[in-house]
N, C-alpha and C. Protein backbone atom coordinates (compact mmCIF):
# COMPACT_ATOMS: atom_id res chain seq x y z
N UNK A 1 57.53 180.59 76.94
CA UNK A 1 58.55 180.04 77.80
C UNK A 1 59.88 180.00 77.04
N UNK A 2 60.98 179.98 78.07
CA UNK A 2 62.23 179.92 77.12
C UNK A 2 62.66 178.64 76.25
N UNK A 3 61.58 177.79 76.32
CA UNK A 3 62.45 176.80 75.51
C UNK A 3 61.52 176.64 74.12
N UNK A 4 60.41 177.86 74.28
CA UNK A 4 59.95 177.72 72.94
C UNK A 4 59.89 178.67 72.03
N UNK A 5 59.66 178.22 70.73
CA UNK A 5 60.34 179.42 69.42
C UNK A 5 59.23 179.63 68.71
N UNK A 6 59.28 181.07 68.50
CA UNK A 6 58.27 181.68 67.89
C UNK A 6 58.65 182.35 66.35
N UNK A 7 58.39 182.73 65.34
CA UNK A 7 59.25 183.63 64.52
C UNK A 7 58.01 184.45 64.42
N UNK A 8 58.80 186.07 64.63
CA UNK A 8 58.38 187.30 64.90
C UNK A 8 58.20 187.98 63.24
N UNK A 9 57.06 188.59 62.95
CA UNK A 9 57.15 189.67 62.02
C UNK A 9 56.84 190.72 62.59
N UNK A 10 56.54 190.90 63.75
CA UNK A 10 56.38 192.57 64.29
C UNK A 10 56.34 192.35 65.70
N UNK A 11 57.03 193.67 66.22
CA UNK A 11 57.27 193.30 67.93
C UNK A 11 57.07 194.78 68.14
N UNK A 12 56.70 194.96 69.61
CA UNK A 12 56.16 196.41 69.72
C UNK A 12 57.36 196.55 71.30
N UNK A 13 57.37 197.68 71.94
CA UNK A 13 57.85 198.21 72.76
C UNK A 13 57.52 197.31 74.10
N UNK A 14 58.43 196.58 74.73
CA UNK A 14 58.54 195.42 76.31
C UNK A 14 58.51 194.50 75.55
N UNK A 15 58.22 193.66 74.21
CA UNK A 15 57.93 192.48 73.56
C UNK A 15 59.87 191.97 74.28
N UNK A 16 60.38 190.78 74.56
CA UNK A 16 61.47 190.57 75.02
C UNK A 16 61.78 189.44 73.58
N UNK A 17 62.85 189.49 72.97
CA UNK A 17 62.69 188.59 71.88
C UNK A 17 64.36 187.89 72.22
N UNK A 18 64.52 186.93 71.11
CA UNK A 18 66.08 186.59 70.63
C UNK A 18 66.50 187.10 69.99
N UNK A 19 67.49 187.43 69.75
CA UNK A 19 68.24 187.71 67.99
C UNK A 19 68.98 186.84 67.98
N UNK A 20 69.81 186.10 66.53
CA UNK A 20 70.72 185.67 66.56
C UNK A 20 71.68 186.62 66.43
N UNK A 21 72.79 186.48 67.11
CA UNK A 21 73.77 187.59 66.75
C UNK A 21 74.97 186.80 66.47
N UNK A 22 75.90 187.51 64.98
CA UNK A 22 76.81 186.91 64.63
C UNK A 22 77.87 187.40 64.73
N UNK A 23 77.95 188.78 65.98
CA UNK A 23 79.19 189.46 66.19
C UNK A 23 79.08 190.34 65.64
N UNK A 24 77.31 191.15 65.32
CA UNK A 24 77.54 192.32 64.82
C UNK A 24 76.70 193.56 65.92
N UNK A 25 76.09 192.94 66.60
CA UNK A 25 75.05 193.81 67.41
C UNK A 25 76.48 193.95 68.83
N UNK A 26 76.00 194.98 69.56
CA UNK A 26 76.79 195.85 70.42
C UNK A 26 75.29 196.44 71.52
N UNK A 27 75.59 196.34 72.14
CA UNK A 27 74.86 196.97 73.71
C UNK A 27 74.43 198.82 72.97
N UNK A 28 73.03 198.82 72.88
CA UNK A 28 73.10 200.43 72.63
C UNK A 28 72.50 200.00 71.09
N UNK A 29 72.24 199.23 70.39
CA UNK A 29 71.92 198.51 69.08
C UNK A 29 70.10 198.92 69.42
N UNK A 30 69.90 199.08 67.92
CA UNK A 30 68.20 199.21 67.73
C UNK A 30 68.19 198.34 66.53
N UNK A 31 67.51 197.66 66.81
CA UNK A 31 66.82 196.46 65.10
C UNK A 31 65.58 197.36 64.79
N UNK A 32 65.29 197.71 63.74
CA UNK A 32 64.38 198.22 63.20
C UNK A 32 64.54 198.58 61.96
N UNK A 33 63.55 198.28 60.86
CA UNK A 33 63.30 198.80 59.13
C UNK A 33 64.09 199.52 58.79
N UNK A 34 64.98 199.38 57.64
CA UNK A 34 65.51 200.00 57.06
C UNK A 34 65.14 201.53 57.06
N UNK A 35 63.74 201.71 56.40
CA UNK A 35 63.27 202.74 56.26
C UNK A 35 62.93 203.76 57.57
N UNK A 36 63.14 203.39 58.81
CA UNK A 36 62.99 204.53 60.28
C UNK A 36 64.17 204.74 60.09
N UNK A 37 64.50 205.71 60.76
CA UNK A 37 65.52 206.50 61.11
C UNK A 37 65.80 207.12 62.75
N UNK A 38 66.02 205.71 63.43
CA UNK A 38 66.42 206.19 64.97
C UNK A 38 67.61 206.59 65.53
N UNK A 39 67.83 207.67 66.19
CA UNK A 39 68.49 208.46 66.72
C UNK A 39 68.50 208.63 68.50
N UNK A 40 69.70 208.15 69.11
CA UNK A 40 69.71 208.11 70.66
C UNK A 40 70.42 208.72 70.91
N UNK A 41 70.93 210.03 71.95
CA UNK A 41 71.57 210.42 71.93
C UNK A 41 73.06 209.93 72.57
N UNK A 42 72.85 208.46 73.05
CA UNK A 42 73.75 207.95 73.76
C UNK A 42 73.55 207.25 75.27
N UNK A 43 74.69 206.67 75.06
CA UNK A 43 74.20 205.54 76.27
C UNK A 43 75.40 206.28 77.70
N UNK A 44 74.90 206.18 78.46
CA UNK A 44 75.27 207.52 79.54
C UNK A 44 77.08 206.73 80.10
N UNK A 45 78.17 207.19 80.35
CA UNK A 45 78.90 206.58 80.81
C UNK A 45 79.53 207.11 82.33
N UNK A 46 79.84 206.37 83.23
CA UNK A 46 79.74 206.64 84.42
C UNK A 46 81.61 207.06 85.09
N UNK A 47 82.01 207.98 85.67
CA UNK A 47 83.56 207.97 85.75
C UNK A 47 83.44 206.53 86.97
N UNK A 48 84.88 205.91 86.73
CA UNK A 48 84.87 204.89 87.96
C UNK A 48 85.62 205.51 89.00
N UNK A 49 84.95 204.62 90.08
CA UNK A 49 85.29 205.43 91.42
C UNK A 49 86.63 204.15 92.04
N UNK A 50 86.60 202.87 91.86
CA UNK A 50 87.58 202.28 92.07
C UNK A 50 88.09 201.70 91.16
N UNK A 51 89.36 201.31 91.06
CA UNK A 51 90.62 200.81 90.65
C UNK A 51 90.98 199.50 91.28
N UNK A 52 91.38 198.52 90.03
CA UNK A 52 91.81 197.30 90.39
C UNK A 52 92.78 196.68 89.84
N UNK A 53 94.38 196.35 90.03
CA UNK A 53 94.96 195.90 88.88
C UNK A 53 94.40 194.37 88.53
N UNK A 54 94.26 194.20 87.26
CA UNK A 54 94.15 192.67 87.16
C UNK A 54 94.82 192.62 86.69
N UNK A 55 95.13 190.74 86.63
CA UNK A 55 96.11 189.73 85.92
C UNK A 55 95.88 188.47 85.55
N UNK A 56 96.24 188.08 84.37
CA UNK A 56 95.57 186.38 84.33
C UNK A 56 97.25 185.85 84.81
N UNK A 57 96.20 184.93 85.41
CA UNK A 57 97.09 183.80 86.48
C UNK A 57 97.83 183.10 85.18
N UNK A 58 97.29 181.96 84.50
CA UNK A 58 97.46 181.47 83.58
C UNK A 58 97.43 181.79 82.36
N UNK A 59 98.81 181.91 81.89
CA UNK A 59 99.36 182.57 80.28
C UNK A 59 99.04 181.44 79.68
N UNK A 60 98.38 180.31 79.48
CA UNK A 60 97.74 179.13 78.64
C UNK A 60 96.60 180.34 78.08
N UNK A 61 95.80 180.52 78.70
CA UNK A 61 94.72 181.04 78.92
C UNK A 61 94.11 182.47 78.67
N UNK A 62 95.36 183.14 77.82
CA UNK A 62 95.59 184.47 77.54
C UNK A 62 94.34 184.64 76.37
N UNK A 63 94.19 183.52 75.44
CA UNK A 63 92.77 184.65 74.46
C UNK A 63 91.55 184.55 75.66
N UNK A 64 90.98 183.87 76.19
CA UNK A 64 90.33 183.74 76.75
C UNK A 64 89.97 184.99 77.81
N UNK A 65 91.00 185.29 78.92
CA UNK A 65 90.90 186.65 79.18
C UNK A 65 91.39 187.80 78.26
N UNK A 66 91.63 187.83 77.71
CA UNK A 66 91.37 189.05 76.58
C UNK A 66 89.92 188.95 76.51
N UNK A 67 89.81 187.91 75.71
CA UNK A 67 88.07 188.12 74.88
C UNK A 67 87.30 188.71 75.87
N UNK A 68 87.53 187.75 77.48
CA UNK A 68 86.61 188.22 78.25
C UNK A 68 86.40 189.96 78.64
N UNK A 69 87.77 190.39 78.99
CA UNK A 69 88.00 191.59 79.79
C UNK A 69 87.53 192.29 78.62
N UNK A 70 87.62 192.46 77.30
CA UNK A 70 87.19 193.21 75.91
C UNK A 70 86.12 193.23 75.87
N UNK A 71 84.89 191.44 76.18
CA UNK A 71 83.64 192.03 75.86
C UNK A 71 82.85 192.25 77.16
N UNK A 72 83.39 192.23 78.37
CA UNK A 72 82.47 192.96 79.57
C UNK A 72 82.79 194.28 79.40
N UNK A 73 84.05 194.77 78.75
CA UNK A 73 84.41 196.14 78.92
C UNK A 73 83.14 197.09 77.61
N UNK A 74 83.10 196.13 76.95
CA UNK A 74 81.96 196.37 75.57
C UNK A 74 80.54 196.51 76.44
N UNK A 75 80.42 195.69 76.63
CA UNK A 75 79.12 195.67 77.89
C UNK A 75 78.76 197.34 78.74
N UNK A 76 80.01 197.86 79.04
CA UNK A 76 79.64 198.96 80.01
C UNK A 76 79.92 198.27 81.47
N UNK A 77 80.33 196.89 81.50
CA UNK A 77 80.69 196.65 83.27
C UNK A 77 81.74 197.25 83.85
N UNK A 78 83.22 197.30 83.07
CA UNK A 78 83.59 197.92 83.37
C UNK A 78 84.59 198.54 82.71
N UNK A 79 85.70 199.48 82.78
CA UNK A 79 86.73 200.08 81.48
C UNK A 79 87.46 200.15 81.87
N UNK A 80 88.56 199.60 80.91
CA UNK A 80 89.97 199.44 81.03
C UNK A 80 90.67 200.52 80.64
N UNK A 81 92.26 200.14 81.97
CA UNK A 81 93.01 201.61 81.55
C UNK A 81 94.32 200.76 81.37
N UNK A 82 95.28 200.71 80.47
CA UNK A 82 96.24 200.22 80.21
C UNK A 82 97.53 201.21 80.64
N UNK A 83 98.57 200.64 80.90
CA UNK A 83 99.96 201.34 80.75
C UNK A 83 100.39 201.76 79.47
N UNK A 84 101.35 202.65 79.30
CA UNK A 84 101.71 202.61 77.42
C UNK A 84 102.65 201.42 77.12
N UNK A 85 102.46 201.16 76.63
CA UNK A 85 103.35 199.77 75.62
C UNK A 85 103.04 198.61 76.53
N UNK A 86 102.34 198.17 76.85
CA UNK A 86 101.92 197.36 77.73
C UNK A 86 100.54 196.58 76.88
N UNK A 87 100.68 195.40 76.76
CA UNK A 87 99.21 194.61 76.60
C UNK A 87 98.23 194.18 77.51
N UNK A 88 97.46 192.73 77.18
CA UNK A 88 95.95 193.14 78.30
C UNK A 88 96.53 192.08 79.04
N UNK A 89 97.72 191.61 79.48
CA UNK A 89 98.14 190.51 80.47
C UNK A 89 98.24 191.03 81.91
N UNK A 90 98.39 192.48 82.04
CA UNK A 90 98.24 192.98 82.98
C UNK A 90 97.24 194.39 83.19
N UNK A 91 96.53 194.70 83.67
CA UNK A 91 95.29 195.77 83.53
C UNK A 91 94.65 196.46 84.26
N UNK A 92 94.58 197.72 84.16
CA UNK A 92 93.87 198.27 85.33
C UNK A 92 92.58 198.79 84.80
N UNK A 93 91.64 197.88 86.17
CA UNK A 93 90.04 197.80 85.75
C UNK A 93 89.47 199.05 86.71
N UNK A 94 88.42 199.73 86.19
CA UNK A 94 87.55 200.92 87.03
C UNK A 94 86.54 200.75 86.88
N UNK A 95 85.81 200.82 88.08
CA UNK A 95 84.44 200.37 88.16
C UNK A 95 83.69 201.77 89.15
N UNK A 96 82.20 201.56 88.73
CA UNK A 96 81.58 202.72 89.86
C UNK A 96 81.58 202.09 91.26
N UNK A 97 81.17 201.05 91.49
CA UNK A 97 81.21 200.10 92.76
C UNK A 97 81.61 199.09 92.90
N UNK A 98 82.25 198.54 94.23
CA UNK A 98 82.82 197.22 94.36
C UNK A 98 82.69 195.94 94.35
N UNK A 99 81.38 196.21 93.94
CA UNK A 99 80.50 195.02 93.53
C UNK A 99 80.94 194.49 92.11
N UNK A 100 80.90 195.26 91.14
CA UNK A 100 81.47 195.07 89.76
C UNK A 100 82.74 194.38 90.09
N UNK A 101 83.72 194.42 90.84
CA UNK A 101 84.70 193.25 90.85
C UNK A 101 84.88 191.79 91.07
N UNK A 102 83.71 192.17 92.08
CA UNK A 102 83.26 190.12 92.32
C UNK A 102 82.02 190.16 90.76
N UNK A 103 81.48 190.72 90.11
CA UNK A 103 80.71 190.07 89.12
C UNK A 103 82.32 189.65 88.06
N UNK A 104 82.82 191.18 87.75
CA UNK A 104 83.85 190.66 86.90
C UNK A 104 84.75 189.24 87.47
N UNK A 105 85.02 188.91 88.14
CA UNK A 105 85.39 187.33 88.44
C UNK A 105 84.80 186.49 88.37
N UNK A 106 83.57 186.71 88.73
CA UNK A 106 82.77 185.28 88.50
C UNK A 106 82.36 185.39 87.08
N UNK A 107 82.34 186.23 86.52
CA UNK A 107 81.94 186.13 84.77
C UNK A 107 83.48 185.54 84.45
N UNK A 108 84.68 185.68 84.54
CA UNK A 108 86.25 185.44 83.76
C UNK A 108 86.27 183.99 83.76
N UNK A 109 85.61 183.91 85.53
CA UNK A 109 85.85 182.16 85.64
C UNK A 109 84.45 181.42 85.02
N UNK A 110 83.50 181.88 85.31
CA UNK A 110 82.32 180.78 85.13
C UNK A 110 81.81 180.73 83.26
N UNK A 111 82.06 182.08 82.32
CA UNK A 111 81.95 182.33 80.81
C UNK A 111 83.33 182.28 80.39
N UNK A 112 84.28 182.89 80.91
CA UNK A 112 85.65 182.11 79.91
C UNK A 112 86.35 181.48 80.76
N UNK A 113 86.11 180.84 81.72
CA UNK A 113 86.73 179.72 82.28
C UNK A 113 88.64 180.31 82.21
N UNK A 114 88.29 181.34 82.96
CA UNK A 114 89.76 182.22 83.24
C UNK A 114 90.01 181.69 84.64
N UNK A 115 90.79 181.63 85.39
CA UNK A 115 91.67 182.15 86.80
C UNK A 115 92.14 183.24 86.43
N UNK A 116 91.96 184.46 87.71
CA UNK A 116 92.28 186.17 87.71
C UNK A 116 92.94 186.30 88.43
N UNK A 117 93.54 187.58 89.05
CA UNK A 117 94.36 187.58 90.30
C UNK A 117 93.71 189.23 90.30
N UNK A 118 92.44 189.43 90.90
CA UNK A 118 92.28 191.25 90.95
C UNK A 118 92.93 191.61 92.64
């Protein structure tokens, strides 16, 4: 169950575990022995089919959407296209479906406690 802790010395293929992560693991990450040598050829990326400008409402609140829009964009939810000389206060988001825009809002507001304006 999730509220109980086990410590793992060997886990096989569907085993679902924790890691602690300290800001070094990334989506596309394999934990395994020094000594294997795994090789993927990549994690597939999709062109987006819609376009959204975003904006944070609240310039208080500017690391907060950064961090956010940086690590869903890390995620694969969705990828950012910037203007030139332009920072992430204003942004244009691409997604494969329009669904990814209501998740990206409810993740800005409910994990970094952002207000958006997509």
């Amino acid at each position: 169950m999730a509220d109980e802790r086990k410590i793992l010395s060997e886990a096989y293929a569907g085993d679902i575990m924790g890691v602690f992560d300290p800001g070094i693991f990334s989506i596309g990450d394999t934990v395994c022995m020094p000594k294997d040598n795994v090789v993927y050829e990549g994690i597939p990326t999709f062109a987006p089919e819609h376009f959204a400008r975003v904006r944070q409402v609240d310039t208080m609140k500017r690391k907060q959407f950064v961090k956010g829009i940086t690590q869903i964009a890390q995620e694969g939810a969705i990828q950012i296209f910037q203007e030139y000389n332009t920072g992430l206060e204003e942004i244009i988001v691409g997604v494969v479906g329009v669904l990814q825009f209501d998740v990206l809002k409810f993740r800005l507001e409910s994990e970094y406690n952002v207000d958006n304006n997509p």
